[in-house]
C-alpha atoms as a PDB file:
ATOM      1  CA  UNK A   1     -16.915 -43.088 -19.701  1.00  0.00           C
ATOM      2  CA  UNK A   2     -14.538 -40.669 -16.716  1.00  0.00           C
ATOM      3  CA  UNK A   3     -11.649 -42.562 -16.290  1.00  0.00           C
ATOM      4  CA  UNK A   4      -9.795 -39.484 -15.514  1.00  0.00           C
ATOM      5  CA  UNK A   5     -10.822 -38.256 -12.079  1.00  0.00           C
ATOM      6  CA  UNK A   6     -11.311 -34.132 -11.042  1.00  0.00           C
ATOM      7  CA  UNK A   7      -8.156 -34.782  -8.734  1.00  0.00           C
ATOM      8  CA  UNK A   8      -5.957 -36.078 -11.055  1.00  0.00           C
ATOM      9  CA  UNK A   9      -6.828 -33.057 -12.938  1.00  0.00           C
ATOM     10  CA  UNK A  10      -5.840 -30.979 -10.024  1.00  0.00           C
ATOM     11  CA  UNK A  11      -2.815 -32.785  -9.738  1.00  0.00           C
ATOM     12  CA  UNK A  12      -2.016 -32.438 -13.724  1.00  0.00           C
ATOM     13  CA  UNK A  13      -2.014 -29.033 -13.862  1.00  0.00           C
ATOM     14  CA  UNK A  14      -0.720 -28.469 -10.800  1.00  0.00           C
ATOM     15  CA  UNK A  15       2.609 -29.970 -12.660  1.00  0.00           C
ATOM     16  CA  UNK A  16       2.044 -28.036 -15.458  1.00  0.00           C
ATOM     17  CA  UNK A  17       1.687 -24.712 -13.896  1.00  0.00           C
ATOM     18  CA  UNK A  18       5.203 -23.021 -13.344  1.00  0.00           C
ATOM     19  CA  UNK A  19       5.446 -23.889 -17.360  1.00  0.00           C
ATOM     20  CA  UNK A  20       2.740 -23.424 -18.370  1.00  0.00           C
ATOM     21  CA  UNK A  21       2.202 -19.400 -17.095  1.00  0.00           C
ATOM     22  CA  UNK A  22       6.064 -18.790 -18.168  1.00  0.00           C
ATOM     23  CA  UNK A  23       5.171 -19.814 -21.544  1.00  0.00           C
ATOM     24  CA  UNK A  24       1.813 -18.292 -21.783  1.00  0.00           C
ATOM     25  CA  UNK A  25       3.579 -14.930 -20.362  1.00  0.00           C
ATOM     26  CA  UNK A  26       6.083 -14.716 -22.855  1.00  0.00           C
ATOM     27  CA  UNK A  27       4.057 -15.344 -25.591  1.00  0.00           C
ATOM     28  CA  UNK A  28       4.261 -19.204 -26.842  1.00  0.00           C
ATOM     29  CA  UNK A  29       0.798 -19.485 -26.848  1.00  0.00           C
ATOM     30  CA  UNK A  30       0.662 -18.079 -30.390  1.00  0.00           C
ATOM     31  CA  UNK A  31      -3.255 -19.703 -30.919  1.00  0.00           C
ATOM     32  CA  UNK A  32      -4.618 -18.200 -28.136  1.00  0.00           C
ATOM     33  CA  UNK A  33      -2.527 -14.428 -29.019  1.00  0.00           C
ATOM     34  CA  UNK A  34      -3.372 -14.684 -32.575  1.00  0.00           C
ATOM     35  CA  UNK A  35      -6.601 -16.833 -32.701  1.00  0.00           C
ATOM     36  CA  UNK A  36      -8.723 -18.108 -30.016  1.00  0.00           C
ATOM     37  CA  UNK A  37      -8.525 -15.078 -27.700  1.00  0.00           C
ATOM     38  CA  UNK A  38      -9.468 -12.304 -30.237  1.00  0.00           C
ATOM     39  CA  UNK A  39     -12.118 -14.498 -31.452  1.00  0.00           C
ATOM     40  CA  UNK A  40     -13.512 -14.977 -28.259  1.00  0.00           C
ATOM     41  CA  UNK A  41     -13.751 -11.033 -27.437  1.00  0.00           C
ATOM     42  CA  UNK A  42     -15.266 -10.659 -30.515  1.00  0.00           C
ATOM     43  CA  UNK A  43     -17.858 -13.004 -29.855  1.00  0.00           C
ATOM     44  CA  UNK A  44     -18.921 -11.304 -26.228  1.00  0.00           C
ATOM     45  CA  UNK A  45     -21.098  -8.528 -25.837  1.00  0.00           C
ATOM     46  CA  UNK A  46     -20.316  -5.769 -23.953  1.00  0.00           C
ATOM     47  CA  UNK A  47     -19.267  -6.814 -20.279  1.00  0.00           C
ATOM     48  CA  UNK A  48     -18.351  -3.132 -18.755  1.00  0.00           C
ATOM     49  CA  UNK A  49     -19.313  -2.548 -15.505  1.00  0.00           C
ATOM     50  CA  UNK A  50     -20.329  -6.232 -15.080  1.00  0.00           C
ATOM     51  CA  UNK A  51     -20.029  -8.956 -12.088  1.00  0.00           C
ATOM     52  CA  UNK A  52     -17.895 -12.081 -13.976  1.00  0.00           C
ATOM     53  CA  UNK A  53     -16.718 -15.359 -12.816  1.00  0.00           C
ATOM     54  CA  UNK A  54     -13.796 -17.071 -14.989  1.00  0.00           C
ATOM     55  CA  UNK A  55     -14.544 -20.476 -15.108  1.00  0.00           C
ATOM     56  CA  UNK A  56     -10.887 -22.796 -15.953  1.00  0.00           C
ATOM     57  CA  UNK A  57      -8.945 -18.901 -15.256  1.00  0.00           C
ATOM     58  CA  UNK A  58      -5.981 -21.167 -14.665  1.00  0.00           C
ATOM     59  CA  UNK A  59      -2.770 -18.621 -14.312  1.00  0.00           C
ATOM     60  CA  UNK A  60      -5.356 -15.761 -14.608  1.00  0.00           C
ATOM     61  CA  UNK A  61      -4.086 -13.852 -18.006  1.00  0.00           C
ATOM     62  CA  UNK A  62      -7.575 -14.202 -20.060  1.00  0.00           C
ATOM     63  CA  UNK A  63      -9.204 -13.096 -16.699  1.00  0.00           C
ATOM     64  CA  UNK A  64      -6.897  -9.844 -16.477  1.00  0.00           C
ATOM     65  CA  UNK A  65      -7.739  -9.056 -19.958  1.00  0.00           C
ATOM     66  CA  UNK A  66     -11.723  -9.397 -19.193  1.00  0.00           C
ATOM     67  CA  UNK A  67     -10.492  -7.314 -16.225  1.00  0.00           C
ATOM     68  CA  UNK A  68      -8.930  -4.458 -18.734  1.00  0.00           C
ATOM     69  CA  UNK A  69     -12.303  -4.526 -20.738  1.00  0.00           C
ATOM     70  CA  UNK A  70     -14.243  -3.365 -17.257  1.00  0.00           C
ATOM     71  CA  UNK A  71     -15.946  -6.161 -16.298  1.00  0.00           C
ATOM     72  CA  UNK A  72     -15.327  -7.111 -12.181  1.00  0.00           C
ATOM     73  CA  UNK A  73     -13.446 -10.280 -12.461  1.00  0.00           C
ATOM     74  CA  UNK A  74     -13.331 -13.371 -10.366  1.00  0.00           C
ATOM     75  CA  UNK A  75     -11.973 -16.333 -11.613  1.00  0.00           C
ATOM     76  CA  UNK A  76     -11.719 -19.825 -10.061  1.00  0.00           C
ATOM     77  CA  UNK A  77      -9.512 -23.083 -10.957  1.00  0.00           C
ATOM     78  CA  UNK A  78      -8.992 -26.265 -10.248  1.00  0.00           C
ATOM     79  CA  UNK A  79      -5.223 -25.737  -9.370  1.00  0.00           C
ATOM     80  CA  UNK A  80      -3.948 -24.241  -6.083  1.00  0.00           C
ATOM     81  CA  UNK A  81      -0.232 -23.172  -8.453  1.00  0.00           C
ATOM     82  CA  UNK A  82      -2.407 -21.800 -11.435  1.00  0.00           C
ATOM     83  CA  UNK A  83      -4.138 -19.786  -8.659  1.00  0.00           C
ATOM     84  CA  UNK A  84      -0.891 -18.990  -7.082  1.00  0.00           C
ATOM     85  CA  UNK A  85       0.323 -17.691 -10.304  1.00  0.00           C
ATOM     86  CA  UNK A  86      -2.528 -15.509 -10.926  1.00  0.00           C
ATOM     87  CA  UNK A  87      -2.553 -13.633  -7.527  1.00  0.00           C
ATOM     88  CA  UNK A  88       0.422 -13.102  -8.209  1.00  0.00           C
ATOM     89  CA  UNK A  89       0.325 -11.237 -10.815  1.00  0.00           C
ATOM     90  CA  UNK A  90      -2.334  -9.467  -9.288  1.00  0.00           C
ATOM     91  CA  UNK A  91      -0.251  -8.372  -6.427  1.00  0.00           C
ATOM     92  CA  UNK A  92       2.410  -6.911  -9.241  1.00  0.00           C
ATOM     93  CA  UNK A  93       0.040  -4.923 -10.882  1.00  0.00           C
ATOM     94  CA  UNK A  94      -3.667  -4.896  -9.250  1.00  0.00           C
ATOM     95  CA  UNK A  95      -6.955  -4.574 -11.636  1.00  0.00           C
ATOM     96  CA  UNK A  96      -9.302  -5.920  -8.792  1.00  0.00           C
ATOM     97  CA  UNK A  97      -9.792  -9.207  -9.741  1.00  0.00           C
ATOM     98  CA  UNK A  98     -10.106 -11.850  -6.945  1.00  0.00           C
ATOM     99  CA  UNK A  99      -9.004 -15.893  -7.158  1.00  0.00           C
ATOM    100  CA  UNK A 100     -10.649 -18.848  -5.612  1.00  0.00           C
ATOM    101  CA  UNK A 101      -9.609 -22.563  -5.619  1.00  0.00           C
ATOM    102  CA  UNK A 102     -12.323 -24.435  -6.912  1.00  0.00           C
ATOM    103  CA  UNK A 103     -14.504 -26.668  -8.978  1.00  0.00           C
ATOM    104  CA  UNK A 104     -16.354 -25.486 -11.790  1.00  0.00           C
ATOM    105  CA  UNK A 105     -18.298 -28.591 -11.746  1.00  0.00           C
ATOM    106  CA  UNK A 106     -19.248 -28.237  -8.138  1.00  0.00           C
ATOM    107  CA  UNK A 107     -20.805 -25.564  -5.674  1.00  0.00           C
ATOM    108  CA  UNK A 108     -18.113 -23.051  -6.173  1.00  0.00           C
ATOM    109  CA  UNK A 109     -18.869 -21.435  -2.791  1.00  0.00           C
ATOM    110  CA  UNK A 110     -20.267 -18.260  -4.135  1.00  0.00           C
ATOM    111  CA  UNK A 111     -24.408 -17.670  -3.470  1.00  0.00           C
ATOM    112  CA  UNK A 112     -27.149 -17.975  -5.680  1.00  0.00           C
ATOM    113  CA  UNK A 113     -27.267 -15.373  -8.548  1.00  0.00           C
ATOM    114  CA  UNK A 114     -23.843 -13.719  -7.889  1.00  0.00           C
ATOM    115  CA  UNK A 115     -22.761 -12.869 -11.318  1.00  0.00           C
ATOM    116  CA  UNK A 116     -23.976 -11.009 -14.435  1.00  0.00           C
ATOM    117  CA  UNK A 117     -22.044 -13.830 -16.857  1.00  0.00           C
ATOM    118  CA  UNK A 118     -19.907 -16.366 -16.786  1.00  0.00           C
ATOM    119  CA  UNK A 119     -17.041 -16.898 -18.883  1.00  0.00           C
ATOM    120  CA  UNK A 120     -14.754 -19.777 -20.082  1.00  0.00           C
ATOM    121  CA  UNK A 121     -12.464 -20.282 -22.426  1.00  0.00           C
ATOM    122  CA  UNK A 122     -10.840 -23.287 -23.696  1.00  0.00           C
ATOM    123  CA  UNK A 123     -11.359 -24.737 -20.518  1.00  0.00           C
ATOM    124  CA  UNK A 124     -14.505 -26.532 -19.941  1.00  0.00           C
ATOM    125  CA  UNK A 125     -13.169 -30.039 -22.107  1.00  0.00           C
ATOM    126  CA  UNK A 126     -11.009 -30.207 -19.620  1.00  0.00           C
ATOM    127  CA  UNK A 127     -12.566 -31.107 -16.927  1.00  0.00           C
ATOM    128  CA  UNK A 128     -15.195 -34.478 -16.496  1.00  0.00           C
ATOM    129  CA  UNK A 129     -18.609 -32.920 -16.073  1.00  0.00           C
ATOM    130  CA  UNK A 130     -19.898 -30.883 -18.547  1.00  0.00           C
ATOM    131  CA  UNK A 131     -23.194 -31.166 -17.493  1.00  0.00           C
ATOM    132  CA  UNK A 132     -22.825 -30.213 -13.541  1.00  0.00           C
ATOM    133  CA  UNK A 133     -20.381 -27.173 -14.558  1.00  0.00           C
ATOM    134  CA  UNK A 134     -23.397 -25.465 -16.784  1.00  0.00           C
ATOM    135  CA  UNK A 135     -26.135 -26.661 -13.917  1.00  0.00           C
ATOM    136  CA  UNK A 136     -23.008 -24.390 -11.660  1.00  0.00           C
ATOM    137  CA  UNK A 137     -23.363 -22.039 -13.910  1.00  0.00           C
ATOM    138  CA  UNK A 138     -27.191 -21.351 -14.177  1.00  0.00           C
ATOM    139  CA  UNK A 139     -27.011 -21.383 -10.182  1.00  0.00           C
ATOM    140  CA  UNK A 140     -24.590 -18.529 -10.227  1.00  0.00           C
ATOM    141  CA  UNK A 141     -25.783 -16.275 -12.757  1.00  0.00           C
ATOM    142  CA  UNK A 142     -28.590 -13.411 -12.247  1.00  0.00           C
ATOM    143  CA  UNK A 143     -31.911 -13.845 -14.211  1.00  0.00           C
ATOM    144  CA  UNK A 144     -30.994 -12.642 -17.787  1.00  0.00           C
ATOM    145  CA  UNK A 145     -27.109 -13.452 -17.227  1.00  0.00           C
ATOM    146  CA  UNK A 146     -25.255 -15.213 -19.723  1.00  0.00           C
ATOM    147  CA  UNK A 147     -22.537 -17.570 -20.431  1.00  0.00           C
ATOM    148  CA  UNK A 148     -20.444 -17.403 -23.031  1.00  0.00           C
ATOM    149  CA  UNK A 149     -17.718 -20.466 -23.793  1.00  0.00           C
ATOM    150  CA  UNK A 150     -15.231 -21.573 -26.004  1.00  0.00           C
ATOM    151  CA  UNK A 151     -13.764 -25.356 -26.238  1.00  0.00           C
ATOM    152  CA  UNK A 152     -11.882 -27.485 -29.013  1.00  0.00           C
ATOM    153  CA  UNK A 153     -14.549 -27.767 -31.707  1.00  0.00           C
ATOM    154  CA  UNK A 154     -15.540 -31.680 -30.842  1.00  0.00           C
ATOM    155  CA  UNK A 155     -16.588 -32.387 -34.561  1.00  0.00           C
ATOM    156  CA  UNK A 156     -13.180 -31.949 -35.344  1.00  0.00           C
ATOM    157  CA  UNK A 157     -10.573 -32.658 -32.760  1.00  0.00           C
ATOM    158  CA  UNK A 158     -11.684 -35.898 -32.117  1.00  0.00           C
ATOM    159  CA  UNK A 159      -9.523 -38.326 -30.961  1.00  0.00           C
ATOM    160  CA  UNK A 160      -8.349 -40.062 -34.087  1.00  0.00           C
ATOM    161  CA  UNK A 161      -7.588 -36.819 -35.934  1.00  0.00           C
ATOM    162  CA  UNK A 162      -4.620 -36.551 -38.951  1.00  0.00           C
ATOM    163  CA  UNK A 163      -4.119 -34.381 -41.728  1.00  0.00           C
ATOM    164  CA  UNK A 164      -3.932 -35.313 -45.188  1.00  0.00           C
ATOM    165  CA  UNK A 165      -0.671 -33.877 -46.950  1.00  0.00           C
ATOM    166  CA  UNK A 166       0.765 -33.569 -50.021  1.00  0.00           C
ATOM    167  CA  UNK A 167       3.850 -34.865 -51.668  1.00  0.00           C
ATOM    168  CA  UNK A 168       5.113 -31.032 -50.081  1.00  0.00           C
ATOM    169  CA  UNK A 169       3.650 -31.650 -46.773  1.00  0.00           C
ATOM    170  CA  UNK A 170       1.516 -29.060 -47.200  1.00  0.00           C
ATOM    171  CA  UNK A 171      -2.391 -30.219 -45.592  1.00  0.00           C
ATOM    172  CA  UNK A 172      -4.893 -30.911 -48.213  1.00  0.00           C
ATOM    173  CA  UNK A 173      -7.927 -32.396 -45.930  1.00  0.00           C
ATOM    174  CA  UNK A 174      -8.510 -33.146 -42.508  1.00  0.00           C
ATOM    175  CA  UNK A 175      -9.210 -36.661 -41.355  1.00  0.00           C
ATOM    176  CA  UNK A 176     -11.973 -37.241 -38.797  1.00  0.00           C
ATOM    177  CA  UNK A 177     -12.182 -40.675 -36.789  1.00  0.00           C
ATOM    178  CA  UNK A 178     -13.083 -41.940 -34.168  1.00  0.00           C
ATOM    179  CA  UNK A 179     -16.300 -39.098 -32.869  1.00  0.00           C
ATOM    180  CA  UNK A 180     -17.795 -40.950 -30.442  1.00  0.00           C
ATOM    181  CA  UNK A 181     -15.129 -42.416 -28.538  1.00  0.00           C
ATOM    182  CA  UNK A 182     -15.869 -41.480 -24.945  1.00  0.00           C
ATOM    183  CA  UNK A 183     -12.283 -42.787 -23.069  1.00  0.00           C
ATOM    184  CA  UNK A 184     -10.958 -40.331 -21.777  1.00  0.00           C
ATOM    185  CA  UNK A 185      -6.647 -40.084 -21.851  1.00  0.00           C
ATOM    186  CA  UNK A 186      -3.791 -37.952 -21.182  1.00  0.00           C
ATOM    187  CA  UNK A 187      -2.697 -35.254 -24.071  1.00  0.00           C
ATOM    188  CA  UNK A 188       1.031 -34.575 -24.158  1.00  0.00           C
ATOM    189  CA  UNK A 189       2.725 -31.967 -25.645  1.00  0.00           C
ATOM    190  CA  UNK A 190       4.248 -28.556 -25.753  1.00  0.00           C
ATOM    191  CA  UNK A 191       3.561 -24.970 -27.387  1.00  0.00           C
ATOM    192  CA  UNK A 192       4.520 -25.371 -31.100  1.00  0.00           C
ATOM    193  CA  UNK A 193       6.424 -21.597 -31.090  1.00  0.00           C
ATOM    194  CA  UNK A 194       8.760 -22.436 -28.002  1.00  0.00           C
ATOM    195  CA  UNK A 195      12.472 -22.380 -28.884  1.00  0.00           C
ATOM    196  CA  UNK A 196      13.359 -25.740 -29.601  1.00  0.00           C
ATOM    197  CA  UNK A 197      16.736 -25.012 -27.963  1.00  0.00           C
ATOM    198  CA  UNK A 198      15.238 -24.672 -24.246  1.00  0.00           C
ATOM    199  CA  UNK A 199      14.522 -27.716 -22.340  1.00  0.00           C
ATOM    200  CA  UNK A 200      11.395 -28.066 -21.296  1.00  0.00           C
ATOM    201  CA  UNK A 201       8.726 -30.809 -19.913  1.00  0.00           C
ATOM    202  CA  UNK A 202       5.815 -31.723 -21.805  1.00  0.00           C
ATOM    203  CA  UNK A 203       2.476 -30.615 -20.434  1.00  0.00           C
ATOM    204  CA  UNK A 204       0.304 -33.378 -19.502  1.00  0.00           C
ATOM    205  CA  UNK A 205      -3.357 -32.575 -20.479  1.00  0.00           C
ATOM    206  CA  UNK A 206      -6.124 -35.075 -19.125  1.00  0.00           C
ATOM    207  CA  UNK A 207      -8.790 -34.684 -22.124  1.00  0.00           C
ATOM    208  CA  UNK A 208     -12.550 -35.531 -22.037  1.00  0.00           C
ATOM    209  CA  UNK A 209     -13.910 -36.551 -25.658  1.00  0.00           C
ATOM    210  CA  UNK A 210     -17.542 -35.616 -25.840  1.00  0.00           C
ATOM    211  CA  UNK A 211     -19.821 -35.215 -28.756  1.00  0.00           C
ATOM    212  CA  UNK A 212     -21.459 -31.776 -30.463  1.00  0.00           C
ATOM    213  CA  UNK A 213     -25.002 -32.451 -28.944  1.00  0.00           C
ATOM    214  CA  UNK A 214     -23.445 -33.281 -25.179  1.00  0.00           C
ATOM    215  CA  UNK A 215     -22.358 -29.560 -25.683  1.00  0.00           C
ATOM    216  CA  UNK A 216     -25.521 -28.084 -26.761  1.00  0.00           C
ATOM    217  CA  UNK A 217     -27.800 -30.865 -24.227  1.00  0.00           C
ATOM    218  CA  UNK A 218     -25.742 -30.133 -21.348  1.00  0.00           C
ATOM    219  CA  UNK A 219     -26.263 -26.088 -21.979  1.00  0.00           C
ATOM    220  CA  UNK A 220     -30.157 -26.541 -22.541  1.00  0.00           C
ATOM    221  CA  UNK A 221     -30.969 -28.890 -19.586  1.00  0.00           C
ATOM    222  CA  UNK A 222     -29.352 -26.909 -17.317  1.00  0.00           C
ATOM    223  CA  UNK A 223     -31.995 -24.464 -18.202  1.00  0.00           C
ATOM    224  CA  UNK A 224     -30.421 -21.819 -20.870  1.00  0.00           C
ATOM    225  CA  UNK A 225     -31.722 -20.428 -24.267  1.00  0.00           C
ATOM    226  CA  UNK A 226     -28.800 -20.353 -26.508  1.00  0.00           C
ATOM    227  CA  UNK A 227     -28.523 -17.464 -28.141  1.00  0.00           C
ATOM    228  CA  UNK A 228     -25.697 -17.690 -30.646  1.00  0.00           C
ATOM    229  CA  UNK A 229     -23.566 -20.557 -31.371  1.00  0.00           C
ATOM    230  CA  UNK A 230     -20.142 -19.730 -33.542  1.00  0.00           C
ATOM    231  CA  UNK A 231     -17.087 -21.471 -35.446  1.00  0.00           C
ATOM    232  CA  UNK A 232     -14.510 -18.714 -35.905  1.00  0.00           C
ATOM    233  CA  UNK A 233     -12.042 -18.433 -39.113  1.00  0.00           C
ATOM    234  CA  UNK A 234      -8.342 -17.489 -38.169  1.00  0.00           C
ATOM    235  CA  UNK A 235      -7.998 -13.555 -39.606  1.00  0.00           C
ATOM    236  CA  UNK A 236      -6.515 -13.066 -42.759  1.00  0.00           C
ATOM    237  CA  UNK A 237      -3.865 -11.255 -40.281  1.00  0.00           C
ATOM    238  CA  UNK A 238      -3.438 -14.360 -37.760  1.00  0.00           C
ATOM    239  CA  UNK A 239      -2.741 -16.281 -41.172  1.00  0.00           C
ATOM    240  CA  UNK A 240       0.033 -14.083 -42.019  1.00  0.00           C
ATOM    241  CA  UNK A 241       1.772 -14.369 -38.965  1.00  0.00           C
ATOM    242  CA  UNK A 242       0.830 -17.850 -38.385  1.00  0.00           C
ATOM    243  CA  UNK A 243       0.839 -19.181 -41.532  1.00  0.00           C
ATOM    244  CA  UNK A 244      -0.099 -23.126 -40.003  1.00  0.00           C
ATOM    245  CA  UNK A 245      -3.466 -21.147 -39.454  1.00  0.00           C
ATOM    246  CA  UNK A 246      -4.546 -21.845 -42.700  1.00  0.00           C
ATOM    247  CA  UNK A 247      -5.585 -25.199 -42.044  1.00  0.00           C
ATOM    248  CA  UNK A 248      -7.733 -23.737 -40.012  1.00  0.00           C
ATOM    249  CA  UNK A 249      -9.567 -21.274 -42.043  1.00  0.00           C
ATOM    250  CA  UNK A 250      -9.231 -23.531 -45.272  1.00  0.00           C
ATOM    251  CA  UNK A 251     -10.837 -27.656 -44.268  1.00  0.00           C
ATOM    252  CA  UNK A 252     -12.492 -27.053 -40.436  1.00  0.00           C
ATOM    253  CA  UNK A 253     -13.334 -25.624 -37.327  1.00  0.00           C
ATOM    254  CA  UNK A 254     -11.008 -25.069 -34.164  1.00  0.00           C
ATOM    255  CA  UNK A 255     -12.779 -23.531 -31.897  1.00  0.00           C
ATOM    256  CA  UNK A 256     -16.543 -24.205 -31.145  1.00  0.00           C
ATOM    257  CA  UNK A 257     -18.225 -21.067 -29.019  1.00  0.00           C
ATOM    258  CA  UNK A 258     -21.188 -21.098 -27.081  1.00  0.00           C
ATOM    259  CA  UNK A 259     -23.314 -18.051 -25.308  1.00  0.00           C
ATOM    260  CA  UNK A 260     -26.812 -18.581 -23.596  1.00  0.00           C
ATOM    261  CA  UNK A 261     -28.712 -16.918 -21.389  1.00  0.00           C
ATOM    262  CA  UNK A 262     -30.599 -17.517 -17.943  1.00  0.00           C
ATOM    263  CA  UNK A 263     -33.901 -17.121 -18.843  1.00  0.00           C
ATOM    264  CA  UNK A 264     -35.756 -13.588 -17.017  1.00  0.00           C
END
């Protein structure tokens, strides 16, 4: 049930922006440096030389590093500041990649069979159609195109989620509840490695519960083969540094990642 509406979303991370790209930019974000991000480049296939649309590129830093690997980059959000911020940094140091304001779960304004893939990551729960942003997505890509996704892993971060600790407060177990709650709600919070000296205002994160097989429906009826489906470990290395990672790799899945293909 979409309580939440797409402009409230706007309007949510509209607020969050001007945080949220200072913190990403200096290097808060320590999941997506250490985990998410690395596992999601590992996942792709080679995208040199390739037409890409970002969908969710918010302040536009996982689109610059597509950008980097040689792919021709266009990414699109929701948020007129997150878009702000990322032609900005465009402007400061150019790799060619162009910015749009727009839906990902509407016509996005580009023509039929513009792109070679699409792209998303950890962006797609956040917003209230699954559904229409992969029937956007088969309209964009090129026959044999793919899209490749990564999101919360919704088996896991479900909304009634705890860990189990010992006497030590170290996690033994991961507690599961509430899976198919479909109420949507506001997430608060902040990055976990910002100094806890410097003031700062929560982000306010408008979340979209939805079940495993919504995922994997939504990708199929919109007309794609899936071709590989994956539930990354943290690195023995991101452990190190992080060592809260370890939950992770040790009682269940993060990150849930998704690539499928427009039929030929």
């Amino acid at each position: 049930m979409t309580q939440v509406s797409e402009t409230e979303v706007a309007a949510r991370w509209n607020d969050n922006a001007d945080q949220w790209a200072y913190d990403v930019r200096n290097g808060y974000d320590t999941y997506r440096e250490l985990f998410t991000f690395p596992a999601f480049q590992a996942f792709l296939p080679s995208i040199a030389g390739l037409d890409i649309i970002d969908f969710g590129c918010g302040e536009g830093s996982n689109t610059r590093r597509f950008a980097e690997m040689g792919a021709r980059m266009t990414g699109i959000d929701l948020s007129e500041k997150m878009i702000g911020h990322a032609r900005e940094a465009e402007h400061r140091l150019p790799l060619g990649v162009r910015y749009a304001v727009a839906s990902y779960t509407q016509n996005t304004g580009f023509e039929d069979a513009s792109f070679d893939a699409v792209v998303s990551t950890m962006a797609l729960m956040d917003g209230p159609d699954f559904s229409a942003a992969m029937r956007e997505a088969f309209r964009l890509l090129r026959p044999g195109g793919f899209i490749a996704f990564s999101v919360l892993h919704p088996c896991f971060i479900t909304p009634g989620l705890r860990w189990q600790k010992d006497v030590k407060a170290k996690p033994t177990g991961l507690v599961v509840a509430r899976y198919f709650e479909q109420t949507d709600f506001v997430e608060t919070w902040r990055f976990g490695d910002r100094p806890s000296d410097e003031d700062v205002v929560l982000f306010e994160v408008p979340r979209f519960p939805r079940t495993l097989s919504e995922y994997l429906n939504g990708v199929a009826r919109a007309g794609f083969r899936i071709v590989e489906v994956r539930e990354p470990q943290p690195t023995p290395e991101a452990c190190m540094a992080a060592p809260r990672f370890a939950r992770w790799r040790d009682f269940a899945a993060f990150v849930l990642m998704i690539r499928a293909e427009r039929p030929s």
